[in-house]
C-alpha atoms as a PDB file:
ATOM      1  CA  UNK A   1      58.571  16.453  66.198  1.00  0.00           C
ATOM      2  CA  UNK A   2      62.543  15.611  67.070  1.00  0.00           C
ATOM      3  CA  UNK A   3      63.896  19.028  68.930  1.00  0.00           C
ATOM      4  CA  UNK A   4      67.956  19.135  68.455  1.00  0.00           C
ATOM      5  CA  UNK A   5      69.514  19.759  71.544  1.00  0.00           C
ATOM      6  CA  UNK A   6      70.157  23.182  72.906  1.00  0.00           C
ATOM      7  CA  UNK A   7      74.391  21.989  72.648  1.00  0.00           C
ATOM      8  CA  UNK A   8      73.620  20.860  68.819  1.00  0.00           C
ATOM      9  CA  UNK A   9      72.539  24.295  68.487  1.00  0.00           C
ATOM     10  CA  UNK A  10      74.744  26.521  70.201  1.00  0.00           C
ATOM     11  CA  UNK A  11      77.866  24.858  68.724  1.00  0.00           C
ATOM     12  CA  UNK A  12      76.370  25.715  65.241  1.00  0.00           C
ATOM     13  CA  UNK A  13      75.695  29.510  66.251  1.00  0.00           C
ATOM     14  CA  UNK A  14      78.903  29.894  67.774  1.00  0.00           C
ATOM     15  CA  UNK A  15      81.265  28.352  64.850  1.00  0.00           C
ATOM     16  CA  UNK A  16      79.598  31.628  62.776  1.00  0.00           C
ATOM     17  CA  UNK A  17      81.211  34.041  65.308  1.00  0.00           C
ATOM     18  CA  UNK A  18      83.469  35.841  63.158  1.00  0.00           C
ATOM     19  CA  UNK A  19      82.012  35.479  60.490  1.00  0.00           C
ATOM     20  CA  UNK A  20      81.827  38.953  57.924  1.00  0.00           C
ATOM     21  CA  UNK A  21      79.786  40.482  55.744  1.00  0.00           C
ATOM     22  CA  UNK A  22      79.783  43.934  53.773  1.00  0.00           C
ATOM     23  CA  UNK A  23      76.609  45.906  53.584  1.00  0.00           C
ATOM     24  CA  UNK A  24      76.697  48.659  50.706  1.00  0.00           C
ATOM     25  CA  UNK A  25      76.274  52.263  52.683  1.00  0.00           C
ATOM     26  CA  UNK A  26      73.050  52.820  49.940  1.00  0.00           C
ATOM     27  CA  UNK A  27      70.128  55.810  51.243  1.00  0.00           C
ATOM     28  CA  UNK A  28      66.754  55.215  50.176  1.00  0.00           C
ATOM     29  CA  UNK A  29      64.892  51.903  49.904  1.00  0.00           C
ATOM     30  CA  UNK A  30      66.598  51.268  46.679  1.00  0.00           C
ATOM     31  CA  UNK A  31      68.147  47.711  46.259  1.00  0.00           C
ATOM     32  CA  UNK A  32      71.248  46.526  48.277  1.00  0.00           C
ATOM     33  CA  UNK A  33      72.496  43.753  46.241  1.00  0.00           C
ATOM     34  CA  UNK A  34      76.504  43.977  45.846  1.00  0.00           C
ATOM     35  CA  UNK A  35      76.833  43.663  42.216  1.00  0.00           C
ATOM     36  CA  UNK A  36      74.035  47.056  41.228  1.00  0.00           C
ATOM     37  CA  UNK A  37      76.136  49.215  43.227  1.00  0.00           C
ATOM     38  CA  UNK A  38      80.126  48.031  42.964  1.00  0.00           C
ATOM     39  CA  UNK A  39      81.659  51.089  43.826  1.00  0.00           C
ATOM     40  CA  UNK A  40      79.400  52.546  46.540  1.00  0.00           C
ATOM     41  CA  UNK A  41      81.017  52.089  49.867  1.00  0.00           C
ATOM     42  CA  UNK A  42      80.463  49.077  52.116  1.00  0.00           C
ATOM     43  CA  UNK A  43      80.065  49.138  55.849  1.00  0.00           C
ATOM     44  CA  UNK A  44      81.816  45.506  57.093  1.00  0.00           C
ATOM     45  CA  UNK A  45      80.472  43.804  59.593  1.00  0.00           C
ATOM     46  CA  UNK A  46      81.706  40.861  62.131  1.00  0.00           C
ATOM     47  CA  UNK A  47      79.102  38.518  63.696  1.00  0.00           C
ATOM     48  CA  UNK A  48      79.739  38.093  67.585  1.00  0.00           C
ATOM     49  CA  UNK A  49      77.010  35.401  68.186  1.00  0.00           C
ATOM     50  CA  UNK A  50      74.151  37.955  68.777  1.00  0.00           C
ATOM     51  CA  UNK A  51      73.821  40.777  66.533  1.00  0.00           C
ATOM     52  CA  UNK A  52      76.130  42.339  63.316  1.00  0.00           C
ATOM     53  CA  UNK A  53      78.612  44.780  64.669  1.00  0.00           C
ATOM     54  CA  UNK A  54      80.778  47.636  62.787  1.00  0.00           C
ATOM     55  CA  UNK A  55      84.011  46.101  62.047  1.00  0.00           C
ATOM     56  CA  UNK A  56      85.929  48.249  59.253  1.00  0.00           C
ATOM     57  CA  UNK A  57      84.324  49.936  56.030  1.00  0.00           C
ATOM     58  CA  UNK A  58      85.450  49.391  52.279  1.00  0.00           C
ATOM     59  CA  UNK A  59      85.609  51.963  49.426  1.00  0.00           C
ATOM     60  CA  UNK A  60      84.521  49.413  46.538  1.00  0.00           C
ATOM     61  CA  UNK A  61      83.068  45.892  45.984  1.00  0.00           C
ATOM     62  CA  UNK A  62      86.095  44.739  45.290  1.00  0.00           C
ATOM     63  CA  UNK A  63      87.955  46.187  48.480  1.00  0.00           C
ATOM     64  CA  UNK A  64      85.262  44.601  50.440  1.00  0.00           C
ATOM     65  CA  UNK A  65      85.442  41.337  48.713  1.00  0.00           C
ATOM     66  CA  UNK A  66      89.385  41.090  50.015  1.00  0.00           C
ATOM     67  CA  UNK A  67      88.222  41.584  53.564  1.00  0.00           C
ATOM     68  CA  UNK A  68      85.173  39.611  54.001  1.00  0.00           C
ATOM     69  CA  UNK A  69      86.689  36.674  51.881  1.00  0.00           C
ATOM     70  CA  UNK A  70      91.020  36.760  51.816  1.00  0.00           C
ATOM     71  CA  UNK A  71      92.845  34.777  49.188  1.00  0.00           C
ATOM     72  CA  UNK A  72      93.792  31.574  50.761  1.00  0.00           C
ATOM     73  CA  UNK A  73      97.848  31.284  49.638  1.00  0.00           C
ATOM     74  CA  UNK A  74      98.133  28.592  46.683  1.00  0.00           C
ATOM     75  CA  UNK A  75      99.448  25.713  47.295  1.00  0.00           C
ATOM     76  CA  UNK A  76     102.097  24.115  44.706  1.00  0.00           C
ATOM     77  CA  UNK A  77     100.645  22.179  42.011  1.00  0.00           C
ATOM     78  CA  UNK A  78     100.074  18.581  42.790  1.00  0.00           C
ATOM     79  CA  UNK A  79     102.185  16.174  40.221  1.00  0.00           C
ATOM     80  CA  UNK A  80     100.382  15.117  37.852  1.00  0.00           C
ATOM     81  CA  UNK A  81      99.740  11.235  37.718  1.00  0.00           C
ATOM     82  CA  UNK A  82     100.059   9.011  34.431  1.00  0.00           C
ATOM     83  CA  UNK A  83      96.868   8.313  33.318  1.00  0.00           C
ATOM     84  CA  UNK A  84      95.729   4.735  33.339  1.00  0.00           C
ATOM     85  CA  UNK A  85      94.466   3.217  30.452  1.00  0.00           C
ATOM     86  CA  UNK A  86      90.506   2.058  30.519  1.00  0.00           C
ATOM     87  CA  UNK A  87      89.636  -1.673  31.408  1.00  0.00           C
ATOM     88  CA  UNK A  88      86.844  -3.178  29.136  1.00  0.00           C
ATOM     89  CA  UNK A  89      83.932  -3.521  31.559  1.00  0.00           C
ATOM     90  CA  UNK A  90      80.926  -6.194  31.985  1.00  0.00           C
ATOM     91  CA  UNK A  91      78.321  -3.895  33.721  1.00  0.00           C
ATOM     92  CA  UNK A  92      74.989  -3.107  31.642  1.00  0.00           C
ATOM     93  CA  UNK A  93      75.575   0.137  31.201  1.00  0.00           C
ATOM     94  CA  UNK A  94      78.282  -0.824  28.719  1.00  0.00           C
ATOM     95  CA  UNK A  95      77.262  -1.856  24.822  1.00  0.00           C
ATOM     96  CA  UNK A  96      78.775  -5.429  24.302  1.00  0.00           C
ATOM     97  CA  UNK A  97      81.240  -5.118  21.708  1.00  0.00           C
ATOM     98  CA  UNK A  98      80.769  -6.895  17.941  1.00  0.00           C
ATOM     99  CA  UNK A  99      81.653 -10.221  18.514  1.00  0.00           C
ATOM    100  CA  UNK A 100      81.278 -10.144  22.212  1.00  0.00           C
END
């Protein structure tokens, strides 16, 4: 069996440091899934590379959703190109035209 190297594996843990993640605040052993619950509190946490750690909280799904994943700004619609018109093709895939 091929073991990675330890530096393989310590740059993957530590590009995750950062990272968040928004736990609904639920009691019980009910199910924690983020779309039963959407406006139950969430608890955010921030990965440092060893264990989840408090970070902020949220009042809704949706609140959370802003922090844990913020709208990249749009960038301006690329111009369009003119569409080319389609070349006949040879390959096989193609059904050889009457008369061909």
């Amino acid at each position: 069996m091929d073991d990675e190297p330890l530096s393989d594996w310590a740059e993957r843990r530590d590009a995750k440091i950062g990272r968040l993640r928004a736990v609904p605040l639920v009691t019980g052993d009910g199910p924690k899934a983020s779309h039963l619950n959407p406006d139950v509190p969430r608890a955010i946490q921030r990965w440092n590379g060893y264990a989840w750690e408090p970070h902020g909280t949220a009042a809704t799904l949706a609140e959370a959703q802003r922090l844990v994943y913020p709208r990249v700004e749009e960038r301006p619609p690329v111009a369009a190109s003119t569409p080319q018109p389609l070349r006949t093709g040879r390959g096989r895939h193609r059904k050889p035209r009457p008369g061909e």
